[in-house]
Protein backbone atom coordinates (compact mmCIF):
# COMPACT_ATOMS: atom_id res chain seq x y z
CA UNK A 1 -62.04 2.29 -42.83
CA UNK A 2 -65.79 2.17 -42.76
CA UNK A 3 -68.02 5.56 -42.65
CA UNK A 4 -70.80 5.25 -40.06
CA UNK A 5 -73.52 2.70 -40.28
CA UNK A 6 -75.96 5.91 -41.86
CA UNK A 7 -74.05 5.45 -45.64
CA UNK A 8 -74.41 1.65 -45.05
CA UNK A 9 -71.67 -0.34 -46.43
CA UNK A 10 -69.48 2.77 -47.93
CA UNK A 11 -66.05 2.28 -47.57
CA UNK A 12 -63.85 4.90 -47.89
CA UNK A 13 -60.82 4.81 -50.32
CA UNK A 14 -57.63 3.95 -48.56
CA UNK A 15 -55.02 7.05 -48.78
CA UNK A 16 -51.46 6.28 -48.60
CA UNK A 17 -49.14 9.00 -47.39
CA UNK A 18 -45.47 9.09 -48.09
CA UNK A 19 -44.33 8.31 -44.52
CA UNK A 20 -46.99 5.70 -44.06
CA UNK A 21 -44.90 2.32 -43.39
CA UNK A 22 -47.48 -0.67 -44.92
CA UNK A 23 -45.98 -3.80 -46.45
CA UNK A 24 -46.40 -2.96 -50.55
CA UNK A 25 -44.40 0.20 -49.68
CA UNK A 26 -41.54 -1.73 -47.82
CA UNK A 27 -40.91 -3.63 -51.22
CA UNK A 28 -40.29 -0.64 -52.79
CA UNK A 29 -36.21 0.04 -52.56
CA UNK A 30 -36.75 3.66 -52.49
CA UNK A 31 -39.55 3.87 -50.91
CA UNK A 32 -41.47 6.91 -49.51
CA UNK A 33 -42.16 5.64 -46.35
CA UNK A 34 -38.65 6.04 -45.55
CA UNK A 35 -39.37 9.76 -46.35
CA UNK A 36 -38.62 12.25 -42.88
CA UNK A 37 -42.12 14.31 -42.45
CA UNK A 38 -42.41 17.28 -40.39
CA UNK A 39 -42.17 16.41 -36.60
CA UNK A 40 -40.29 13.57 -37.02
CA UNK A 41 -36.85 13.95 -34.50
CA UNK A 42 -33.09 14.06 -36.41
CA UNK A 43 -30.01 13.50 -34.13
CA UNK A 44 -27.23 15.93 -34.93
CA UNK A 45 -23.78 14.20 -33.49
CA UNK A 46 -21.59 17.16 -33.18
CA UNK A 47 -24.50 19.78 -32.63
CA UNK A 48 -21.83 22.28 -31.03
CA UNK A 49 -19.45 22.67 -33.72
CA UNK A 50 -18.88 25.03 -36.08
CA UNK A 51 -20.80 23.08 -38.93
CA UNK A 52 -23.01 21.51 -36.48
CA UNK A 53 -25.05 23.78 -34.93
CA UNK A 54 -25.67 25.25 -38.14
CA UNK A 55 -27.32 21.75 -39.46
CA UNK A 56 -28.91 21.72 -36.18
CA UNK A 57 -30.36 25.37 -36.32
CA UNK A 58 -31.42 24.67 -39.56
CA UNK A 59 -33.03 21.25 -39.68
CA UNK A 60 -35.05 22.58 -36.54
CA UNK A 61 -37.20 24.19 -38.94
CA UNK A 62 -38.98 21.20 -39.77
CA UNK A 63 -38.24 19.07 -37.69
CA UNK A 64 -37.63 18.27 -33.65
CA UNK A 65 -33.90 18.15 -33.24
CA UNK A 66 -31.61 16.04 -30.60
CA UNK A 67 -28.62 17.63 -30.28
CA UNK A 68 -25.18 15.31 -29.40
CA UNK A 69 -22.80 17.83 -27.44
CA UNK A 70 -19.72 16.94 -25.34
CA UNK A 71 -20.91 20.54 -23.19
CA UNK A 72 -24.08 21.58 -23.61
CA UNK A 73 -23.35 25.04 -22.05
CA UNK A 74 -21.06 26.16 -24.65
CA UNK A 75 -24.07 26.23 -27.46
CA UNK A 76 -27.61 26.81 -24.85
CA UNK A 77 -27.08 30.10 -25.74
CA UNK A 78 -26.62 29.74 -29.65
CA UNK A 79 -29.88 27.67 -29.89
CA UNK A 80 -32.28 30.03 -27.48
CA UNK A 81 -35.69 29.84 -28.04
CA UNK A 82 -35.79 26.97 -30.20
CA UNK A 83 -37.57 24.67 -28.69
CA UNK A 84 -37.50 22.10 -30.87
CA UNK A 85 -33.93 21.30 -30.29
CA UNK A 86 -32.85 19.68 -27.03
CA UNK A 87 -29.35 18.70 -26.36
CA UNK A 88 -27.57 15.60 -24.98
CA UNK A 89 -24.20 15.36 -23.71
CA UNK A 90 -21.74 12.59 -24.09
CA UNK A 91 -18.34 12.00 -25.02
CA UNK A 92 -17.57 9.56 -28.07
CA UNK A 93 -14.41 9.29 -26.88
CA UNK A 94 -15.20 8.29 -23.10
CA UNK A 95 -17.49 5.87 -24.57
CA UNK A 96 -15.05 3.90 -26.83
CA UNK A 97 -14.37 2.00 -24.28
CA UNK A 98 -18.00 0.23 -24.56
CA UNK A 99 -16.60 -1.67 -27.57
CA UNK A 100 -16.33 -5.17 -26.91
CA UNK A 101 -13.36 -7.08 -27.90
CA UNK A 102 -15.49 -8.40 -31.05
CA UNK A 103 -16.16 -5.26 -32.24
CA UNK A 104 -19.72 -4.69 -31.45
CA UNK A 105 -21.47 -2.27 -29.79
CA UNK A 106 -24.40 -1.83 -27.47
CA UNK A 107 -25.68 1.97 -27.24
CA UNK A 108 -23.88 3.88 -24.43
CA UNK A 109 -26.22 5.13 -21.51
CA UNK A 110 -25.24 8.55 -22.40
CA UNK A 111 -26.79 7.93 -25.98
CA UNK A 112 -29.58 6.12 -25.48
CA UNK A 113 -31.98 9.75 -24.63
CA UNK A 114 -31.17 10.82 -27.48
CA UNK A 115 -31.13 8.17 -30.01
CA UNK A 116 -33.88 6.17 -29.57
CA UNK A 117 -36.58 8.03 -31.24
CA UNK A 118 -34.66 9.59 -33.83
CA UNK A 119 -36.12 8.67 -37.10
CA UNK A 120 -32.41 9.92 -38.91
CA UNK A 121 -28.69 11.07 -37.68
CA UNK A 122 -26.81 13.90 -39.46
CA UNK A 123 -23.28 13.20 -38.21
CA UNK A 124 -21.08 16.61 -38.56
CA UNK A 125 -18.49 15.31 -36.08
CA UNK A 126 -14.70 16.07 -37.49
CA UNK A 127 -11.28 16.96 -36.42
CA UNK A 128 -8.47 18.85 -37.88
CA UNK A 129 -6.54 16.90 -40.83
CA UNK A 130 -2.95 18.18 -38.73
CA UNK A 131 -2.38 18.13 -34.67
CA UNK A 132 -3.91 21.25 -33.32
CA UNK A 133 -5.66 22.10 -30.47
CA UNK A 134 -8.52 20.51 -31.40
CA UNK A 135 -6.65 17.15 -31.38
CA UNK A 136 -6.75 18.08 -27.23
CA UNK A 137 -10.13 16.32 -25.39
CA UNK A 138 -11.20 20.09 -24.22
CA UNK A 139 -10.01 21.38 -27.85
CA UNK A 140 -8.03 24.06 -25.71
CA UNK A 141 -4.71 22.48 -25.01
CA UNK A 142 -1.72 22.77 -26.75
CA UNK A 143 -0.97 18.81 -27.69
CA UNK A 144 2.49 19.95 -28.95
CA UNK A 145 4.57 17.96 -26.18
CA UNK A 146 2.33 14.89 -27.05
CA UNK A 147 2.64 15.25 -30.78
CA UNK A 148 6.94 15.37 -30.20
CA UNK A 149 7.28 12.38 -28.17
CA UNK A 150 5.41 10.36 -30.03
CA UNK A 151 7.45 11.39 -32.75
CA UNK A 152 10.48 10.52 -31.32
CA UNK A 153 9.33 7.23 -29.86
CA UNK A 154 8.71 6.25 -33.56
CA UNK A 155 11.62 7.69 -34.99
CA UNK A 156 9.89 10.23 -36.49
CA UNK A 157 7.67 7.63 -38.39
CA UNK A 158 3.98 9.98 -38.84
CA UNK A 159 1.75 7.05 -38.92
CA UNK A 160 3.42 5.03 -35.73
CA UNK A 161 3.16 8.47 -34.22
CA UNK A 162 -0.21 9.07 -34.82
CA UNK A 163 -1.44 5.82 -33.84
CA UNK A 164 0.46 6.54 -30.16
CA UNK A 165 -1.81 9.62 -30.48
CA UNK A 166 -4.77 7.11 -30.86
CA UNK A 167 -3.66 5.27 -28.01
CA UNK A 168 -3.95 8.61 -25.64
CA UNK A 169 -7.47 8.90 -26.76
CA UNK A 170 -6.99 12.49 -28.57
CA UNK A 171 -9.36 13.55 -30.56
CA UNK A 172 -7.54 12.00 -33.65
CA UNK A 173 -8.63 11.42 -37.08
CA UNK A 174 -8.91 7.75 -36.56
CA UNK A 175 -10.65 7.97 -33.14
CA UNK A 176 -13.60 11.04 -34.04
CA UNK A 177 -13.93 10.57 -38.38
CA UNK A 178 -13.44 6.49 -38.35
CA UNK A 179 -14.47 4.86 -34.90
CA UNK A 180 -16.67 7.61 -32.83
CA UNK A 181 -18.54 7.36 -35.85
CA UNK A 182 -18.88 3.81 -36.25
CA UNK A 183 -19.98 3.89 -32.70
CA UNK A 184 -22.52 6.27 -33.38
CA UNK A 185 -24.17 4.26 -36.19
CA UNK A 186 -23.47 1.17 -34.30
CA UNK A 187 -25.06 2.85 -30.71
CA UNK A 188 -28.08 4.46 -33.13
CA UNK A 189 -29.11 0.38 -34.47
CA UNK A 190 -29.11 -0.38 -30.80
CA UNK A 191 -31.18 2.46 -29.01
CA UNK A 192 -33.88 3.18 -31.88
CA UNK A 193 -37.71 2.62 -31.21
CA UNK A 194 -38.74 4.09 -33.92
CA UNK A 195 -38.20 3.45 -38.01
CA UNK A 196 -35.05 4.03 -38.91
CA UNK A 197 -35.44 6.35 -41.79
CA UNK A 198 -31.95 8.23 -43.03
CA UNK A 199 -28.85 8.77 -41.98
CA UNK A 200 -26.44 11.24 -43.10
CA UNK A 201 -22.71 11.44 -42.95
CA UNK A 202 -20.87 14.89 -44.04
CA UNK A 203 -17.54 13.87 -45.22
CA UNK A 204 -14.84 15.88 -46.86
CA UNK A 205 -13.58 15.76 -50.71
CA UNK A 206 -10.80 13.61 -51.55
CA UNK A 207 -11.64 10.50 -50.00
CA UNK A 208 -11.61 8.85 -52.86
CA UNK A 209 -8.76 10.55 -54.30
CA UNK A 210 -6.28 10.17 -51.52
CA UNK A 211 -3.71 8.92 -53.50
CA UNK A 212 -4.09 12.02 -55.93
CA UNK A 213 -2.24 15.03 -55.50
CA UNK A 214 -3.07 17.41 -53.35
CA UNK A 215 -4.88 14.62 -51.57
CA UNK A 216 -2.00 13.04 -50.06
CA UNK A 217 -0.66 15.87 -48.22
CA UNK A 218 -4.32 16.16 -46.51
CA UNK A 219 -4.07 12.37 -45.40
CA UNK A 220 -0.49 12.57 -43.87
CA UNK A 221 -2.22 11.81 -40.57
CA UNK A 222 -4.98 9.29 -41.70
CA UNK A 223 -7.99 11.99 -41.89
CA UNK A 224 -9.15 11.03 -45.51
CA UNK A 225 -8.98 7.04 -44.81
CA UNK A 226 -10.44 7.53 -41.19
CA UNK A 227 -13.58 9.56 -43.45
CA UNK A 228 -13.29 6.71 -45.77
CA UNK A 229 -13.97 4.03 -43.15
CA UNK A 230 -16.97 5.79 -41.96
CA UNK A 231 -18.22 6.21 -45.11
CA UNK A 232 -18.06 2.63 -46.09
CA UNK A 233 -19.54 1.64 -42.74
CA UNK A 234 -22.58 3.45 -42.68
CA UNK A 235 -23.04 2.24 -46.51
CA UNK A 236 -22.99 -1.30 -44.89
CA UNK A 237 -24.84 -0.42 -42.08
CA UNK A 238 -27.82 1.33 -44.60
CA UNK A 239 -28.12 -1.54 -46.65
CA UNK A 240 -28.43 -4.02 -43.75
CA UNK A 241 -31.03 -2.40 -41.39
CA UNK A 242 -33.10 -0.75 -44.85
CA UNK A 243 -32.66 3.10 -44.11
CA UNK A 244 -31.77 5.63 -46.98
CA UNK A 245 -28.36 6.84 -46.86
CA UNK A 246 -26.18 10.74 -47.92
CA UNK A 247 -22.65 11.40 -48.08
CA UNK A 248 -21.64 14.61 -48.39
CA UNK A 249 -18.20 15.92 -49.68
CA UNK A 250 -17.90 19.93 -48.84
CA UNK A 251 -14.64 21.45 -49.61
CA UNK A 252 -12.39 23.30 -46.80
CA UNK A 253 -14.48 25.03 -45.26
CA UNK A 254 -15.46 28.93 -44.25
CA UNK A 255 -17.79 31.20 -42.91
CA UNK A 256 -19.34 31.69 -39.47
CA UNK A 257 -20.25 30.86 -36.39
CA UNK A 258 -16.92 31.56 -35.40
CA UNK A 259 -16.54 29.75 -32.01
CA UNK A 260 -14.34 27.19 -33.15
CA UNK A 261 -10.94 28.85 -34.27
CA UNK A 262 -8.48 25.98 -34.65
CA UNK A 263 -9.73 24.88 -38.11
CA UNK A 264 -7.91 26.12 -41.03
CA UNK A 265 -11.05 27.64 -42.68
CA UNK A 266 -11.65 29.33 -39.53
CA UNK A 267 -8.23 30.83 -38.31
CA UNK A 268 -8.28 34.32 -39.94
CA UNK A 269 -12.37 34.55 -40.07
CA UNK A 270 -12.62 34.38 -43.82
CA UNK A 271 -15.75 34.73 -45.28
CA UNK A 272 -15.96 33.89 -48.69
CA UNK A 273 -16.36 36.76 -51.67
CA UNK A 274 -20.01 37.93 -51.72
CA UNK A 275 -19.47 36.95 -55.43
CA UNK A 276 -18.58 33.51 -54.73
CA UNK A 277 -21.98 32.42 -53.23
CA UNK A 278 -23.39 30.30 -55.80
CA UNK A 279 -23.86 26.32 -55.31
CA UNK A 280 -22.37 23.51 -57.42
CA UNK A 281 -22.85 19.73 -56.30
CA UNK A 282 -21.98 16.71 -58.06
CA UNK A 283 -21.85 12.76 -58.05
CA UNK A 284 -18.75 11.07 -56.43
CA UNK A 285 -16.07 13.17 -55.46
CA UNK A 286 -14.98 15.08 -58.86
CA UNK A 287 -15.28 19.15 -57.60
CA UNK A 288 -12.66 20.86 -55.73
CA UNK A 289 -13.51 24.05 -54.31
CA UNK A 290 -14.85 25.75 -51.26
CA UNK A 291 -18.10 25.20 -49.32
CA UNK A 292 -19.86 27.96 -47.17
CA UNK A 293 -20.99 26.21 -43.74
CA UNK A 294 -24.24 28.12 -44.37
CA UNK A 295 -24.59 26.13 -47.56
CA UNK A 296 -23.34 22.59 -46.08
CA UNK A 297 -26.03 23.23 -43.52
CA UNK A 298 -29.07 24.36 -46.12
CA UNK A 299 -27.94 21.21 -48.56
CA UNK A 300 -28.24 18.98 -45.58
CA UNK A 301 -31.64 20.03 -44.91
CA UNK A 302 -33.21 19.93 -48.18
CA UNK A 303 -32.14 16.52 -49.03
CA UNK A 304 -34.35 15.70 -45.74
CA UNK A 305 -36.95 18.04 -46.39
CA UNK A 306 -36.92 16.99 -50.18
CA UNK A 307 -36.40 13.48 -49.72
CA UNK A 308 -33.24 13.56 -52.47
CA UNK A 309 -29.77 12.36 -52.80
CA UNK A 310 -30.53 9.02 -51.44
CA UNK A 311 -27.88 6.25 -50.66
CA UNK A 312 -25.57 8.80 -52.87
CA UNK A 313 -22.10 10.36 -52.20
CA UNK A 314 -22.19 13.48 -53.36
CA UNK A 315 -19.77 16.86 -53.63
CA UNK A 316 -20.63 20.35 -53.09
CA UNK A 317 -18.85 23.36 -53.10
CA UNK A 318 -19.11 27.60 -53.69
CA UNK A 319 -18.60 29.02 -57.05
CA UNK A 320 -18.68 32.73 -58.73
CA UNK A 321 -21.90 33.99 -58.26
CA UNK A 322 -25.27 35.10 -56.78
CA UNK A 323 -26.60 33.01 -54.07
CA UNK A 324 -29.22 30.54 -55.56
CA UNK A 325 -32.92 30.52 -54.15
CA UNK A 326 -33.90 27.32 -52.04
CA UNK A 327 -36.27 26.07 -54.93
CA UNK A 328 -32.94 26.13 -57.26
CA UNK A 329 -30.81 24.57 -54.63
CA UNK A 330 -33.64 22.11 -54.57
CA UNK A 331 -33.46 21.45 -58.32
CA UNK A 332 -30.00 20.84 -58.49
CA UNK A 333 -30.48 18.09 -55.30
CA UNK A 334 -33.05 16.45 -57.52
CA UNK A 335 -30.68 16.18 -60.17
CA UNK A 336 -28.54 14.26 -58.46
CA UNK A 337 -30.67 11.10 -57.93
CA UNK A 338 -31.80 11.46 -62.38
């Protein structure tokens, strides 16, 4: 940049900001251009769900949000008078059937509004580890009868069962945690016009201790592979199109908005102990515990806002004591990446 021709020749100093994307900064493996800056526009898949709209709610301070909803009417309400979220409906399951025989994926109409000038994704979609009504495609109908016969049909074998369930295009483990999601990252490569910049996947503890008691029991119906899947594909999928990259591991989960009542953390409305507020995170999946959906949804938008806990899997849960401020939530995010 030159000043006007009155200083002559003066050339002003270049600046370089964080989120400015020049060549010397794209050599740079963590990079700050890859940093999210205020204004830039997150996709939250699963924006209607009990963690979901939190994250969404919350990362709308900062930044514009596109909210993925099966029903858009069921949340409007929640969200009023935040304008800087706007909501998309689709169905991940309807859209399955995009997949071509090869595996691939192009981006679903339904998607591409949505997707294709969001700089990140925060992916909170989930089902229940067990058949519940949430297994149902309205997540209001009993799938009892379904669950039975395809127990019989496989002699009572869980896993032949469960991938009949597939088959019917509930909202199984394998079908939301392992291939909606795949689609989703998949559909997100397709659509984008703008840089790809982060992605975030919340997870669950145990994935990578599935084959350690209590873990086990969890998995009976494939929930903790179908996370680990998704997990490894968007790890892949980071590494290949140069976009920073969060798991997070929460705990069962509690606390409000309680909309949603066919998760376990959610059936009796239990809040956790106003003494229990405090925050612990750590590296890999080690902690066992608890996690607050109000603190799932603050830890996912500081490591955006801070630009922390990148291409990281990471566990966090509630312990005994006072709730931390956001600067020492912050702190112990920054820790993470030491």
């Amino acid at each position: 940049l030159h000043a006007a021709s009155a200083f002559g020749s003066f050339k002003l100093p270049e600046i370089s900001m964080p989120w400015d994307n020049n060549d010397s900064n794209q050599l740079q493996s963590n990079s700050n251009n890859k940093a999210l800056k205020p204004g830039d526009t997150v996709a939250v898949i699963g924006a209607s769900g009990n963690v979901g709209k939190l994250v969404a709610l919350r990362l709308s301070d900062t930044y514009n949000v596109n909210g993925i909803v099966r029903d858009a009417s069921s949340v409007e309400s929640f969200f009023e008078g935040r304008d800087q979220i706007k909501l998309f409906e689709c169905d991940l399951l309807d859209e399955l059937d995009s997949v071509d025989d090869e595996g691939g994926a192009a981006c679903p109409a339904s998607l591409v509004p949505a997707l294709s000038a969001a700089n990140a994704i925060v992916i909170c979609t989930g089902t229940t580890a067990f058949p519940t009504k949430a297994w149902s495609r309205n997540e209001e109908k009993e799938v009892t009868s379904d669950v039975l016969n395809a127990l019989v049909q496989s002699k009572f074998n869980v896993r032949e069962a469960v991938e009949t369930l597939d088959g019917l295009r509930l909202n199984t483990p394998n079908n939301i945690d392992a291939l909606a999601n795949q689609l989703i990252i998949s559909a997100w490569n397709n659509a984008v016009k703008v840089q790809q910049k982060r992605a975030v996947l919340l997870s669950s503890i145990g994935v990578q201790r599935r084959t350690q008691m209590p873990f086990p029991i969890l998995n009976t119906c494939g929930v903790l592979d179908a996370k680990a899947i998704a997990e490894q594909s968007l790890i892949d999928d980071a590494a290949k199109n140069n976009y920073n990259y969060s798991i997070i591991r929460p705990g069962q989960l509690f606390g409000g908005p309680y909309t949603n009542n066919y998760y376990l953390g959610t059936l009796f409305q239990l809040d956790k102990d106003v003494k229990t507020q405090d925050v612990e995170v750590g590296l890999g999946d080690e902690l066992l515990g608890d996690t607050l959906r109000s603190t799932l949804a603050e830890v996912t938008a500081q490591i955006c806002e801070g630009d922390c806990a990148l291409n990281i899997d990471f566990a966090v849960v509630n312990v005994k004591g006072d709730m931390p401020s956001v600067e020492g939530i912050q702190e112990r995010l920054e820790s993470l990446d030491a």
